[in-house]
C-alpha atoms as a PDB file:
ATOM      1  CA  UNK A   1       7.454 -32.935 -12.819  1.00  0.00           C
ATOM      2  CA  UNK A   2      10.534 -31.455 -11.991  1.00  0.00           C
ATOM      3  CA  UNK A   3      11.140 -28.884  -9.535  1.00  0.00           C
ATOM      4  CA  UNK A   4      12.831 -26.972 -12.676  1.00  0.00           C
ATOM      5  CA  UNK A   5       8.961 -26.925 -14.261  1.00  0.00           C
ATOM      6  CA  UNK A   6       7.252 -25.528 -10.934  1.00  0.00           C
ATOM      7  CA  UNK A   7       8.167 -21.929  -9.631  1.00  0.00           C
ATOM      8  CA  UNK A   8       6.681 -18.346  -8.884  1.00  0.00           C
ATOM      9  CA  UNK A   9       8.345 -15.247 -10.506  1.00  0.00           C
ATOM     10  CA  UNK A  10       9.700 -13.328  -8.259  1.00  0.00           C
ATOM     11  CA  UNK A  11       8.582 -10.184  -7.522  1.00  0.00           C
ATOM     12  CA  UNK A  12      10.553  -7.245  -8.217  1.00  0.00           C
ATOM     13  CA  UNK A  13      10.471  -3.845  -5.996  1.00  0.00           C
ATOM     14  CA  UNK A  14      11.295  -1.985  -9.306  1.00  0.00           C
ATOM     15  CA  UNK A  15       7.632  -0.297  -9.741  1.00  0.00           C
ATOM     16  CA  UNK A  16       6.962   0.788  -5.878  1.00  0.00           C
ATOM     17  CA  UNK A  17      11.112   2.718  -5.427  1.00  0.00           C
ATOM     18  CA  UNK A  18      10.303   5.095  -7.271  1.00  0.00           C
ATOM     19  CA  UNK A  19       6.913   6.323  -6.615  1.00  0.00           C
ATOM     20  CA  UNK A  20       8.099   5.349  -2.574  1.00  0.00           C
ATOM     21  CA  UNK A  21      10.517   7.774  -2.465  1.00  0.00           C
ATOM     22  CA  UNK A  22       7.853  10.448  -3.961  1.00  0.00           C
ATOM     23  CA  UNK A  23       5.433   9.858  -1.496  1.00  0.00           C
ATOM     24  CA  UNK A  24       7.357   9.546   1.460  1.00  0.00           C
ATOM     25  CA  UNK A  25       9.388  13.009   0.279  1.00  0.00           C
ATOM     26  CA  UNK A  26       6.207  14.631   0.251  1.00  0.00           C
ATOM     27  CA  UNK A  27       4.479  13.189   3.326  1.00  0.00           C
ATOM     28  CA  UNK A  28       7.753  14.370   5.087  1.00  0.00           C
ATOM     29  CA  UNK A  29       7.972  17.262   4.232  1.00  0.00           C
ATOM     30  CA  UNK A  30       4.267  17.773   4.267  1.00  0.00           C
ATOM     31  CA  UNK A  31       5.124  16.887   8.639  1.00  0.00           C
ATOM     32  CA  UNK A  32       7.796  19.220   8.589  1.00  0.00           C
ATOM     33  CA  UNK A  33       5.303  22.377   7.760  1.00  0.00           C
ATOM     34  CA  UNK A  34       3.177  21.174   9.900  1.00  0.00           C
ATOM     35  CA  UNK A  35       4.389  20.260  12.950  1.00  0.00           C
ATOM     36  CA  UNK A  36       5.534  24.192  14.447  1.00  0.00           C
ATOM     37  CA  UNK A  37       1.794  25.124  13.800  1.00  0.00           C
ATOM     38  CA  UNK A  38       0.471  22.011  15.074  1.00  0.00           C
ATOM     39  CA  UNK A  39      -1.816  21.743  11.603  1.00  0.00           C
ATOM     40  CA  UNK A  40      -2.920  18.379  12.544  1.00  0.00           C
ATOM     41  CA  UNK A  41      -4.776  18.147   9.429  1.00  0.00           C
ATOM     42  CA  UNK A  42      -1.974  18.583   6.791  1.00  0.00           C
ATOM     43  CA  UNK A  43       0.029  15.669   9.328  1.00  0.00           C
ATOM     44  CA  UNK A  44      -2.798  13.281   8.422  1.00  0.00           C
ATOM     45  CA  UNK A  45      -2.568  14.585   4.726  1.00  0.00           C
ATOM     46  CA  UNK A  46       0.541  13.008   5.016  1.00  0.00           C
ATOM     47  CA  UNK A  47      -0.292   9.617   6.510  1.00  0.00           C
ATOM     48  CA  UNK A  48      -3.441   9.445   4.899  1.00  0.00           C
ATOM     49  CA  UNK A  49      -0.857   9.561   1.807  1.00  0.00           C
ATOM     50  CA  UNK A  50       1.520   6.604   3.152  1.00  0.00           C
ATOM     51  CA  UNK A  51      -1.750   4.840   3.506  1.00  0.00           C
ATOM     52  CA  UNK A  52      -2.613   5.036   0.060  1.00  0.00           C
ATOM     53  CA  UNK A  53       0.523   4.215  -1.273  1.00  0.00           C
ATOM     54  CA  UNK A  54       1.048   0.860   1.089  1.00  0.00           C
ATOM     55  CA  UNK A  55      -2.638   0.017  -0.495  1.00  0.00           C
ATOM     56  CA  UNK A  56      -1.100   0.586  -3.419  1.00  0.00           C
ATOM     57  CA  UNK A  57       1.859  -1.721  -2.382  1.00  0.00           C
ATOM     58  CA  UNK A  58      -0.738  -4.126  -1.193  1.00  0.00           C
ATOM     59  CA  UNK A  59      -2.759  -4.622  -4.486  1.00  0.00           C
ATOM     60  CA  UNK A  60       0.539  -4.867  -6.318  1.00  0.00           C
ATOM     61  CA  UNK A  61       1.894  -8.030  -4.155  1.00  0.00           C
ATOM     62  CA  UNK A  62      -1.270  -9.633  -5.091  1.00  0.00           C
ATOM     63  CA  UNK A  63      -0.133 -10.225  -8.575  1.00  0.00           C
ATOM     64  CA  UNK A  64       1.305 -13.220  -8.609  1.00  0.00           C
ATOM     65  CA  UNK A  65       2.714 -15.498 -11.862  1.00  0.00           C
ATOM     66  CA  UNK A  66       3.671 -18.771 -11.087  1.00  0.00           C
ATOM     67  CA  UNK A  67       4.171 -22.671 -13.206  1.00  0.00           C
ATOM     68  CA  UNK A  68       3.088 -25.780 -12.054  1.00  0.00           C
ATOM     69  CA  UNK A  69       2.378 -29.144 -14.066  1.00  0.00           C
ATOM     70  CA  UNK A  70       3.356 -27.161 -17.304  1.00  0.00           C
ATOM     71  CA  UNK A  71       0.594 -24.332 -16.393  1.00  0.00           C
ATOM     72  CA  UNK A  72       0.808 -21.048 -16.057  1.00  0.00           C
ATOM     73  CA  UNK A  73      -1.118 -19.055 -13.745  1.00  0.00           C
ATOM     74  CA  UNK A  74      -1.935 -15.235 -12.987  1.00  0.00           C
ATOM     75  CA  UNK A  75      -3.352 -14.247  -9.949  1.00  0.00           C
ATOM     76  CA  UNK A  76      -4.019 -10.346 -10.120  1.00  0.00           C
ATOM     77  CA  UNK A  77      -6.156  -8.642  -7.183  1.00  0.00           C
ATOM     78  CA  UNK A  78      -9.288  -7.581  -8.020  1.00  0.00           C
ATOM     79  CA  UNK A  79      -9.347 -10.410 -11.033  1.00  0.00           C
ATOM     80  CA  UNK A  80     -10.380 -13.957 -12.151  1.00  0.00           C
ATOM     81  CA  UNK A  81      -7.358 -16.349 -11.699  1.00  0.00           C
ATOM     82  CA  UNK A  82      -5.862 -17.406 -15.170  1.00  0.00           C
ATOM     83  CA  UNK A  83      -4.493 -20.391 -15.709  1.00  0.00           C
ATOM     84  CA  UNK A  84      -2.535 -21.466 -19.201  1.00  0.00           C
ATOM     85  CA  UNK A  85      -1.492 -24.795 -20.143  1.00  0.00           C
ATOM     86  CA  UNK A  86       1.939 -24.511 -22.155  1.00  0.00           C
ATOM     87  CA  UNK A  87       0.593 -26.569 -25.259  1.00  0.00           C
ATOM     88  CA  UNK A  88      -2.157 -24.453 -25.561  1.00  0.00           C
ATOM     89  CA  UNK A  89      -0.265 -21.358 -26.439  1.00  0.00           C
ATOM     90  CA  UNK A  90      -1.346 -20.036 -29.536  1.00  0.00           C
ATOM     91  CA  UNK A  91       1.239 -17.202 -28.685  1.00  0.00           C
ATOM     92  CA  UNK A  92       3.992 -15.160 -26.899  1.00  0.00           C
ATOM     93  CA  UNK A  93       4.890 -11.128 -27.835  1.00  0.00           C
ATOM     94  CA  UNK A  94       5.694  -8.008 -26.073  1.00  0.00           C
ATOM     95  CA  UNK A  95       3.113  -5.568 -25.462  1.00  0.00           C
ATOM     96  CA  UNK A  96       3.213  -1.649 -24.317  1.00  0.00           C
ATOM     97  CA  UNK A  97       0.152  -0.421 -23.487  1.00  0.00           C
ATOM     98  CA  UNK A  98      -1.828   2.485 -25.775  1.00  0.00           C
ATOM     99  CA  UNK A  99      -3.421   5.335 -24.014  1.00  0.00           C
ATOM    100  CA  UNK A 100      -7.165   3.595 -23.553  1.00  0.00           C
ATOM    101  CA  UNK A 101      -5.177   0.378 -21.836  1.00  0.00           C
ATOM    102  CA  UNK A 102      -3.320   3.063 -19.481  1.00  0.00           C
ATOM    103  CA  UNK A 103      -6.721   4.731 -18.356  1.00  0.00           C
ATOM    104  CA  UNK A 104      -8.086   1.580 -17.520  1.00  0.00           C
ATOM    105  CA  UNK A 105      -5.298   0.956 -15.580  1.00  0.00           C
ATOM    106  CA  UNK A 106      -6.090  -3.011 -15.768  1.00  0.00           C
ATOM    107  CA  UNK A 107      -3.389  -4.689 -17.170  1.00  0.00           C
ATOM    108  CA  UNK A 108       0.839  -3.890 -16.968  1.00  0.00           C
ATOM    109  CA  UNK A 109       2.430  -0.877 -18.998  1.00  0.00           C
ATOM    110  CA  UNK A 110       5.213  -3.097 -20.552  1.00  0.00           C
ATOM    111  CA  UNK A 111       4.461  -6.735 -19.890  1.00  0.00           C
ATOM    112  CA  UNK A 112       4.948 -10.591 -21.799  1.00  0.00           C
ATOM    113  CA  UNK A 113       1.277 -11.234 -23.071  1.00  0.00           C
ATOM    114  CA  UNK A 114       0.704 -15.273 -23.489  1.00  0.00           C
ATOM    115  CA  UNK A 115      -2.277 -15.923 -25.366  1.00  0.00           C
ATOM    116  CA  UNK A 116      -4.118 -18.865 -26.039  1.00  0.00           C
ATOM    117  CA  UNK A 117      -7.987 -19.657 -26.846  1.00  0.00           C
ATOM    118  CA  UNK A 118     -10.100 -21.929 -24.330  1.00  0.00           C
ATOM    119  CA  UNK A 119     -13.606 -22.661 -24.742  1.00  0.00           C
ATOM    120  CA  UNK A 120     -13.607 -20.181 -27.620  1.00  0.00           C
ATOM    121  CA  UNK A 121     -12.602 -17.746 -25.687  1.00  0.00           C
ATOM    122  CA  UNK A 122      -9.464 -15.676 -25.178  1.00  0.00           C
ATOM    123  CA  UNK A 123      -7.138 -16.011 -22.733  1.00  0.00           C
ATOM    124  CA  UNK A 124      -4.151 -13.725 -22.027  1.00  0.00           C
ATOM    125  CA  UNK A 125      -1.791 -14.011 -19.306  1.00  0.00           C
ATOM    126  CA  UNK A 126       0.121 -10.633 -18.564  1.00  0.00           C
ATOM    127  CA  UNK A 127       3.321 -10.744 -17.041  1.00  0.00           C
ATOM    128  CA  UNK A 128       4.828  -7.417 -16.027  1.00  0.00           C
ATOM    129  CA  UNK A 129       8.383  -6.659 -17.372  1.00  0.00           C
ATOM    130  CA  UNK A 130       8.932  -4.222 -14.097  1.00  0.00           C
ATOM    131  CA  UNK A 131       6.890  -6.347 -11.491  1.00  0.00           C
ATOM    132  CA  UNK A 132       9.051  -9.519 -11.374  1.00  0.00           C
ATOM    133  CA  UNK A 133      12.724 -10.916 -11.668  1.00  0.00           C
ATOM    134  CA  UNK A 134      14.253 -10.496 -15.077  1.00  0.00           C
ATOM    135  CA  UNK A 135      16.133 -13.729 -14.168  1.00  0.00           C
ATOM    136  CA  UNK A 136      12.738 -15.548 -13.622  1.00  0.00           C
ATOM    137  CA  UNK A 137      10.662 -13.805 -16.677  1.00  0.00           C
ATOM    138  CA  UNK A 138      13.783 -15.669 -18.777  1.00  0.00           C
ATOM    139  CA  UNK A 139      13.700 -18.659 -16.904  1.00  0.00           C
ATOM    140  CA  UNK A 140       9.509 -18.850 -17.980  1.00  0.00           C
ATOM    141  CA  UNK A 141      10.606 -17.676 -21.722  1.00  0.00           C
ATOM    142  CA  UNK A 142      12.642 -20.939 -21.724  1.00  0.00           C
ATOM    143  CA  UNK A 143      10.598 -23.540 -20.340  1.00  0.00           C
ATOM    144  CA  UNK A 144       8.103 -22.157 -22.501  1.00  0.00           C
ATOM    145  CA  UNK A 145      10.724 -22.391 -25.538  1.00  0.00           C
ATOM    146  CA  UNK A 146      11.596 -26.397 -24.349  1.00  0.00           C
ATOM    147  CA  UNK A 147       8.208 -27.297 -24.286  1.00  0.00           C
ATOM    148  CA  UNK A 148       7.018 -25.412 -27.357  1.00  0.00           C
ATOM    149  CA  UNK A 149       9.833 -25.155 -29.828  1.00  0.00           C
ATOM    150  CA  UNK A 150       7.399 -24.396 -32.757  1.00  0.00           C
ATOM    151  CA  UNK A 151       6.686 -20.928 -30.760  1.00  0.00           C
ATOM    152  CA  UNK A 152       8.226 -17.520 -31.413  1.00  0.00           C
ATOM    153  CA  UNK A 153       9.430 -15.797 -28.309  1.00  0.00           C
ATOM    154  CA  UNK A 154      10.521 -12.478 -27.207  1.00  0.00           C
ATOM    155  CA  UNK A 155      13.975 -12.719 -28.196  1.00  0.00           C
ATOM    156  CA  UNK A 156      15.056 -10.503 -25.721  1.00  0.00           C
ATOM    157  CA  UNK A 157      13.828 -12.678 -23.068  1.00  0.00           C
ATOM    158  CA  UNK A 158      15.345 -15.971 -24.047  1.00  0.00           C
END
């Protein structure tokens, strides 16, 4: 095995800028009111806010993609670990998620879905568009594409 066939995506800070700059606006801002009248409660509003948002940080770090001996494995907190050998992909597409998926709030909003059936069961492998590297999502699509020719792959990612 090459050190080509074994890697982790990288993570990418894309999904937490956004909704960081939100939250640590408001809990600013939040201190700023309260501070002259000493409203001690609205201060821990505030942190109690950051806290949220670095568990939030937290959980997200947890998900993890990586490929070793031509396997691909999700680690998601909260979740069973998957793990995918490359000739048993049935298949490879792009997914957004409907309205029900969002609610449940269990799988990526715009993500790579790898599918394959083990055991007779179904096994999907999600892997975020906006959590890791574009660089390393294309290096995946074409390791998957070298070992699995036959496949058809997210063009975009190739």
């Amino acid at each position: 095995m090459s050190t080509e066939d074994a890697f982790s995506l990288r993570r990418s800070a894309t999904p937490y800028i956004s909704l960081g700059v939100i939250f640590f606006g408001i809990a600013i801002w939040l201190s700023i009111l309260a501070y002259p009248k000493r409203d001690w409660g609205t201060m821990e509003s505030a942190l109690l806010l950051l806290g949220i948002y670095a568990l939030y940080v937290f959980i997200g770090t947890r998900y993890r993609i990586f490929v070793r001996a031509n396997t691909i494995t999700q680690r998601a907190f909260g979740k069973r670990s998957i793990s995918i050998e490359i000739k048993d992909i049935e298949s490879v597409g792009t997914e957004l998620s409907d309205l029900k998926t969002m609610r449940q709030m269990n799988r990526p909003f715009r993500r790579i879905a790898i599918n394959a059936t083990r055991d007779g069961r179904a096994e999907v492998i999600d892997v975020s568009t906006k959590h890791f590297s574009g660089g390393d999502i294309r290096k995946l699509m074409r390791l998957i594409h070298s070992k699995r020719p036959d496949l058809q792959l997210p063009g975009k990612w190739l």
